[in-house]
Protein backbone atom coordinates (compact mmCIF):
# COMPACT_ATOMS: atom_id res chain seq x y z
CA UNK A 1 161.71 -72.92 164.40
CA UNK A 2 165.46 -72.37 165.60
CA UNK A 3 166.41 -68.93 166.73
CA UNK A 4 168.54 -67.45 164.26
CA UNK A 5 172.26 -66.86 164.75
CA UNK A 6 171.97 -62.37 164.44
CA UNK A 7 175.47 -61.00 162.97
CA UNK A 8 175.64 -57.30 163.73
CA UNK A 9 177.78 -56.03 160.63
CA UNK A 10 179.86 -52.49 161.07
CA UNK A 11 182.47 -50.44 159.57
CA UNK A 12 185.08 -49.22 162.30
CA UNK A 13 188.13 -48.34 159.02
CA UNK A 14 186.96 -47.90 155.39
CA UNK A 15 183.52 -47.80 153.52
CA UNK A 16 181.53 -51.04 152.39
CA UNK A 17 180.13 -50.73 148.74
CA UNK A 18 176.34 -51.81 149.23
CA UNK A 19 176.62 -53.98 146.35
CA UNK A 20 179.34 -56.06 148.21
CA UNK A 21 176.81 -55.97 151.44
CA UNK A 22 174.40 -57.62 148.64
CA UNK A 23 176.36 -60.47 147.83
CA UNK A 24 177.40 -60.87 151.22
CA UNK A 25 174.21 -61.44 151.77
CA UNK A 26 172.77 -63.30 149.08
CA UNK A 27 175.95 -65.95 150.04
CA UNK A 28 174.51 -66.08 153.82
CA UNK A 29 170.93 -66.96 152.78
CA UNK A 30 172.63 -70.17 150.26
CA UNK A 31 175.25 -71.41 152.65
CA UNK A 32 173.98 -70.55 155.99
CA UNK A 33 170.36 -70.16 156.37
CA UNK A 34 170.90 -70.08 160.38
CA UNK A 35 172.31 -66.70 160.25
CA UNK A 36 170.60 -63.22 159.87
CA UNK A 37 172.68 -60.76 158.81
CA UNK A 38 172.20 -57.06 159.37
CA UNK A 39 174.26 -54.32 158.21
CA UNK A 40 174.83 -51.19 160.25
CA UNK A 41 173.62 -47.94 157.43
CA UNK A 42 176.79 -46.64 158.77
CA UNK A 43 179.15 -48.75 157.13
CA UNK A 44 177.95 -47.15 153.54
CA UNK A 45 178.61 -43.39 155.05
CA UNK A 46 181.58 -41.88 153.40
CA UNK A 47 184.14 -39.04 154.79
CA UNK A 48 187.65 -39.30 153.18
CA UNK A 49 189.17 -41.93 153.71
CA UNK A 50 186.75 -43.86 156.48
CA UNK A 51 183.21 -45.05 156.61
CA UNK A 52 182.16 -42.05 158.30
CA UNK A 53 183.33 -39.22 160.78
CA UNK A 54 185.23 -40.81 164.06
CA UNK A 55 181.83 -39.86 165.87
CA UNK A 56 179.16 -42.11 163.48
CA UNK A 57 181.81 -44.99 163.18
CA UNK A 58 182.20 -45.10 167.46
CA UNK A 59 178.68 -44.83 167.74
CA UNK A 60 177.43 -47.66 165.26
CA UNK A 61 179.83 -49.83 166.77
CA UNK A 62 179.33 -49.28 170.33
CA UNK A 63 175.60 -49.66 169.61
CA UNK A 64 175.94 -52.97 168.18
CA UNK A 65 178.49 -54.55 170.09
CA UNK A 66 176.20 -53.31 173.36
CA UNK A 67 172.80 -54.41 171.51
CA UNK A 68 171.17 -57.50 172.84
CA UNK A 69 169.61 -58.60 169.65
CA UNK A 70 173.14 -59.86 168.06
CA UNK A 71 174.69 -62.54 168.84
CA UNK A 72 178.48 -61.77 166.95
CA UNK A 73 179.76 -58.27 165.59
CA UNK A 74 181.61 -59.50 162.01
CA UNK A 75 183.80 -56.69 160.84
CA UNK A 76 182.89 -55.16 157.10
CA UNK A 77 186.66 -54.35 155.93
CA UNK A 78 189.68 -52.77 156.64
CA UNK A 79 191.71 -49.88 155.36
CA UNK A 80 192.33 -47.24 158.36
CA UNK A 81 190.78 -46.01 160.97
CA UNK A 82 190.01 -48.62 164.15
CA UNK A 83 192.58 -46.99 166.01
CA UNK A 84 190.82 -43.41 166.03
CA UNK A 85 187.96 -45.11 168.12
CA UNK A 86 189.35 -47.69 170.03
CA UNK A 87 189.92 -45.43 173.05
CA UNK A 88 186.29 -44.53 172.89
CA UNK A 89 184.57 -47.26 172.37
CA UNK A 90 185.90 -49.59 174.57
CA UNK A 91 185.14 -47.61 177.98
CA UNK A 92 181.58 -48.07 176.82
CA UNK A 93 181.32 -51.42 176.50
CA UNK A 94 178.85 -53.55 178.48
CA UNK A 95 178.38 -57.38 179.16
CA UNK A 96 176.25 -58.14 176.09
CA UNK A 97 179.43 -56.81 174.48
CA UNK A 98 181.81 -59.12 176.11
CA UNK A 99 179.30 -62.32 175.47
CA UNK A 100 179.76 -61.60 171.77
CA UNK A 101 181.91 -62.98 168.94
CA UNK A 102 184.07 -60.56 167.17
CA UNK A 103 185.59 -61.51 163.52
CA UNK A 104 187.59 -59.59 161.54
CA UNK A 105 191.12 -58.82 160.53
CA UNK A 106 193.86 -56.07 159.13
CA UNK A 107 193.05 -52.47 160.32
CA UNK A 108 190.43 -53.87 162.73
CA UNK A 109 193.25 -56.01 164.48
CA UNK A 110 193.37 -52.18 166.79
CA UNK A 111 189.99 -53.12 167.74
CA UNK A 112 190.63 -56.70 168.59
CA UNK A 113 194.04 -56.14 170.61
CA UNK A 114 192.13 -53.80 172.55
CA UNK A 115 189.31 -56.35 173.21
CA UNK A 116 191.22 -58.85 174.13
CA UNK A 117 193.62 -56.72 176.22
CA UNK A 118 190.12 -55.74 178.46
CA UNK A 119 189.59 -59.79 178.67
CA UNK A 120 186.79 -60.05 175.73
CA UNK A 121 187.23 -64.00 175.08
CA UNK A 122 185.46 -64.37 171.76
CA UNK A 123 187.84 -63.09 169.48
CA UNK A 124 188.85 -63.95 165.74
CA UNK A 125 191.41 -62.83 163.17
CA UNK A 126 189.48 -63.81 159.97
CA UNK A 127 187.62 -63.13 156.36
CA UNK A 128 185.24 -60.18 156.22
CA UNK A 129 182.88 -58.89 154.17
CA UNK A 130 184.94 -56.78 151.47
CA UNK A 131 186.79 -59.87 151.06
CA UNK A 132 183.72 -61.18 148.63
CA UNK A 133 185.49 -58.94 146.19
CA UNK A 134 188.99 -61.01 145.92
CA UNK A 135 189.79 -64.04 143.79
CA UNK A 136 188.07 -66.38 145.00
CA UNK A 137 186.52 -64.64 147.50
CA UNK A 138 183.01 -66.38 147.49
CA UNK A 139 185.22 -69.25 149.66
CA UNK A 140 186.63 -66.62 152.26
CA UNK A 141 183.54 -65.30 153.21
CA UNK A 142 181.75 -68.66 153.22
CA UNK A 143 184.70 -69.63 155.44
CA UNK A 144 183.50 -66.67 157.69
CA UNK A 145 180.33 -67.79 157.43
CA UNK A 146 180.83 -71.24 159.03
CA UNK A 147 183.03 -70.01 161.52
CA UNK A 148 179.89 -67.47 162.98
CA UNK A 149 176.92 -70.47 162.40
CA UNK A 150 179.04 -72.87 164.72
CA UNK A 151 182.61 -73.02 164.36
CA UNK A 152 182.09 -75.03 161.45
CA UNK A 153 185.12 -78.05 160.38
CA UNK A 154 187.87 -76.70 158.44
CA UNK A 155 187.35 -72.83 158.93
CA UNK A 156 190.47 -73.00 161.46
CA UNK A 157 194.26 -72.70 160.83
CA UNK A 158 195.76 -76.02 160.89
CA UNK A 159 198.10 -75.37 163.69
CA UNK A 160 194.85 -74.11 165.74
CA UNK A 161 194.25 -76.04 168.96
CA UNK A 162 192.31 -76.20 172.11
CA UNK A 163 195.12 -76.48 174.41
CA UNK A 164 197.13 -73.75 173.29
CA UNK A 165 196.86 -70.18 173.22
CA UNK A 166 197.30 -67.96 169.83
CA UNK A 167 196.29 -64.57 168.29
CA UNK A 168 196.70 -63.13 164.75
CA UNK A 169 197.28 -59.66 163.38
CA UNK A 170 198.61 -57.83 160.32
CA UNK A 171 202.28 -56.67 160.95
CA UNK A 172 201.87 -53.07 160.31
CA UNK A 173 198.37 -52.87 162.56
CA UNK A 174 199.97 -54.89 165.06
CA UNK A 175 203.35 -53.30 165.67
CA UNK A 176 201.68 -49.74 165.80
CA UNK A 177 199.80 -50.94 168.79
CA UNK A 178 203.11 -51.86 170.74
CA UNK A 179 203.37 -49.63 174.38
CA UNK A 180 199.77 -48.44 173.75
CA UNK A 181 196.54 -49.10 175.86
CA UNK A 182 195.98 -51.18 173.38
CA UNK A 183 198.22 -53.74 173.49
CA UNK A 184 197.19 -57.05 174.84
CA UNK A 185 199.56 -58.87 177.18
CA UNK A 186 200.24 -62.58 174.71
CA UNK A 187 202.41 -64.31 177.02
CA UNK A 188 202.43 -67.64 176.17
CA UNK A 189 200.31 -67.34 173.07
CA UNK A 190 201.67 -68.26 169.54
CA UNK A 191 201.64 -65.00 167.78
CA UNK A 192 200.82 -65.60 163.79
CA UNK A 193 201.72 -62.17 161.47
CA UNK A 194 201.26 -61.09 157.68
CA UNK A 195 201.53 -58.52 155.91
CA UNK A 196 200.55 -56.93 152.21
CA UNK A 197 201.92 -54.74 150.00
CA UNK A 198 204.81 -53.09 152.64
CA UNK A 199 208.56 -53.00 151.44
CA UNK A 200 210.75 -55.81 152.73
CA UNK A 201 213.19 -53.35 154.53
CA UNK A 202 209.39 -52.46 156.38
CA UNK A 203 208.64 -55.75 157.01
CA UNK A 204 212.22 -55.91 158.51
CA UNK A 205 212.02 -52.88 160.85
CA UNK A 206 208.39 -54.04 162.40
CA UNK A 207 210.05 -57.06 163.32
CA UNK A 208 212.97 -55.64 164.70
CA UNK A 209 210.77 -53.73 166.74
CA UNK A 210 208.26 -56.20 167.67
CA UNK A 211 211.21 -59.35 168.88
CA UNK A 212 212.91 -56.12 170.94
CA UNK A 213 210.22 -55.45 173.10
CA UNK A 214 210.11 -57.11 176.30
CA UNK A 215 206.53 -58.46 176.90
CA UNK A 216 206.40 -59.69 173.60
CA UNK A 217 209.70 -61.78 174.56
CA UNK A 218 207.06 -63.93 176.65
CA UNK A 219 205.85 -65.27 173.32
CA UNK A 220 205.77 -68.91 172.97
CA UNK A 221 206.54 -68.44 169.44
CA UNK A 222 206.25 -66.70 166.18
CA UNK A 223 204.31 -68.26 163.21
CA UNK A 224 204.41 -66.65 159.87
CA UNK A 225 201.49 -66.29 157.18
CA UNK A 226 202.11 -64.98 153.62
CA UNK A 227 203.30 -61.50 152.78
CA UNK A 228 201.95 -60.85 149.36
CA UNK A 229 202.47 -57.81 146.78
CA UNK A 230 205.90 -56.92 148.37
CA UNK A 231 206.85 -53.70 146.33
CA UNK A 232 210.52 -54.41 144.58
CA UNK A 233 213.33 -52.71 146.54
CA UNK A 234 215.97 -50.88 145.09
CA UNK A 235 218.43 -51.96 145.52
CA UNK A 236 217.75 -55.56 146.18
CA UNK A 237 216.94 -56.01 149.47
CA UNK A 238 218.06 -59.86 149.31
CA UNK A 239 216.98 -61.43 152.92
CA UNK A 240 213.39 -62.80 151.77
CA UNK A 241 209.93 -62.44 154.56
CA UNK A 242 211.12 -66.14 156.08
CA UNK A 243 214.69 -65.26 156.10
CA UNK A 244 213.62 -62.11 158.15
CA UNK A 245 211.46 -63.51 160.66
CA UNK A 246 214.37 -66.12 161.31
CA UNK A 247 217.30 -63.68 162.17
CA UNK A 248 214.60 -61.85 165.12
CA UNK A 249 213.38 -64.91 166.49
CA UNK A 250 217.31 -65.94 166.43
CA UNK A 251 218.23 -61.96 167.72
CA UNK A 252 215.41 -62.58 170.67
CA UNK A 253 214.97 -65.80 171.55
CA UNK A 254 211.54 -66.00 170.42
CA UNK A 255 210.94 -69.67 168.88
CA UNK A 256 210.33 -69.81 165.09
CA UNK A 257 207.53 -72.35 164.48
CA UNK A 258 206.82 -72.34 160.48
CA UNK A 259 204.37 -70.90 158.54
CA UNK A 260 200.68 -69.97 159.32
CA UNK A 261 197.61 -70.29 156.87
CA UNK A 262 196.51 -66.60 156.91
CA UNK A 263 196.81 -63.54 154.79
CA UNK A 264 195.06 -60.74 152.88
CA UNK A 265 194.19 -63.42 150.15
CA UNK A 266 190.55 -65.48 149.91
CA UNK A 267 192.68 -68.29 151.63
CA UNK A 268 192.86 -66.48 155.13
CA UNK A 269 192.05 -68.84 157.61
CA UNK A 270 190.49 -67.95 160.88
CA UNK A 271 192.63 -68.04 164.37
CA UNK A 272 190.49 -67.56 166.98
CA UNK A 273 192.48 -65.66 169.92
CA UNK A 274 193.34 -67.63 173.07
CA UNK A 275 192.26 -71.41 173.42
CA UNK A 276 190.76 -72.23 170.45
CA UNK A 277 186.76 -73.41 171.10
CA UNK A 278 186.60 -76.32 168.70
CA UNK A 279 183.41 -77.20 167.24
């Protein structure tokens, strides 16, 4: 019998509801028998906001990402709260860590900057877990799914290719990490960005800051995915998310290269970070 593909589950930001875990799972077993999924107790722990104090979310994921039993750590959701461990965890971090695959996306995009900025090479912006929830979810996480059994046809953004470099993040997340340890030097790379539910004058002012600072100047170009749920701005604020992204990469020189496929929707397709490794 073939070994089966273990996906270490954790929640570094917000809680998992077990019934989503259930689902999550239930989808695995149909679509991809190959894979064993296990979910960390931890990411059902509640305090405020996050799945647990700072001290049980660094732990659980330290101990997975170090374990030798998994073969991937997949994400569980977002929300906030990836950057309150990052400066822990990572010092810990071991070489079954950096032989793993790491998927997830929004809030945990602190985690994956700072993984990739330490030279971790397995790295993904894509579905998760909670995402089972959306419209049409079912498809995201199956999407996920494929991606950790084998990087399975069609699970990549279409501009995705072996010979050039790339990395995706959510505006917000990814503009907070500018000038920290965290930040991950993307020379070169083709740097895709959306966003959800953040006022356009926001959306404006992260990308202001993003085009003005130097490393990020090395780009070799922006791509944009969707920016959905943009609150209305009073007044008007006019210049629409495209229109945006076009006067910064005009203001810095960055090149402008079109839309991506990504976003917090159940269409969010997966960019791994770096080459792409093609299946």
């Amino acid at each position: 019998m073939a070994r089966k593909v273990k996906i270490g589950i954790v929640a570094p930001s917000s809680r998992l509801e077990p019934q989503m875990a259930e689902r999550v799972t239930k989808l695995a077993a149909e679509r991809e028998p190959s894979l064993e999924l296990h979910f960390h107790p931890q990411c059902y722990l509640s305090a405020g906001h996050f799945a647990g104090d700072d001290a049980a979310r660094a732990a659980a994921f330290v101990e997975v990402a170090n374990g030798s039993a998994f073969d991937a750590v997949w994400f569980a959701r977002g929300g906030y709260g990836s950057c309150r461990i990052a400066a822990k965890v990572l010092p810990q971090l071991g070489e079954a860590a950096r032989r793993k695959t790491y998927l997830g996306y929004s809030d945990t995009g602190a985690l994956l900057a700072g993984l990739y900025a330490r030279g971790f090479t397995d790295l993904a912006h894509g579905p998760m877990p909670a995402d089972i929830t959306r419209e049409g979810g079912e498809a995201a996480v199956a999407r996920a799914l494929a991606y950790l059994a084998g990087r399975g046809a069609g699970t990549l953004e279409p501009s995705v290719t072996a010979a050039d470099k790339a990395a995706a993040f959510n505006l917000m997340t990814f503009s907070q990490l500018i000038g920290t340890p965290l930040e991950p030097d993307l020379s070169g790379h083709v740097l895709m960005l959306e966003e959800v539910s953040e006022h356009m004058y926001r959306i404006d002012r992260s990308l202001f800051h993003l085009t003005s600072h130097p490393p990020l100047r090395r780009l070799a170009g922006i791509r944009l995915g969707r920016c959905t749920l943009i609150p209305p701005n009073d007044p008007d604020f006019v210049l629409n998310e495209v229109e945006v992204v076009q006067h910064w990469c005009a203001v810095s020189g960055i090149p402008y290269l079109g839309r991506a496929d990504i976003g917090h929707d159940a269409a969010n397709k997966i960019v791994p970070f770096g080459p792409a490794r093609l299946a």
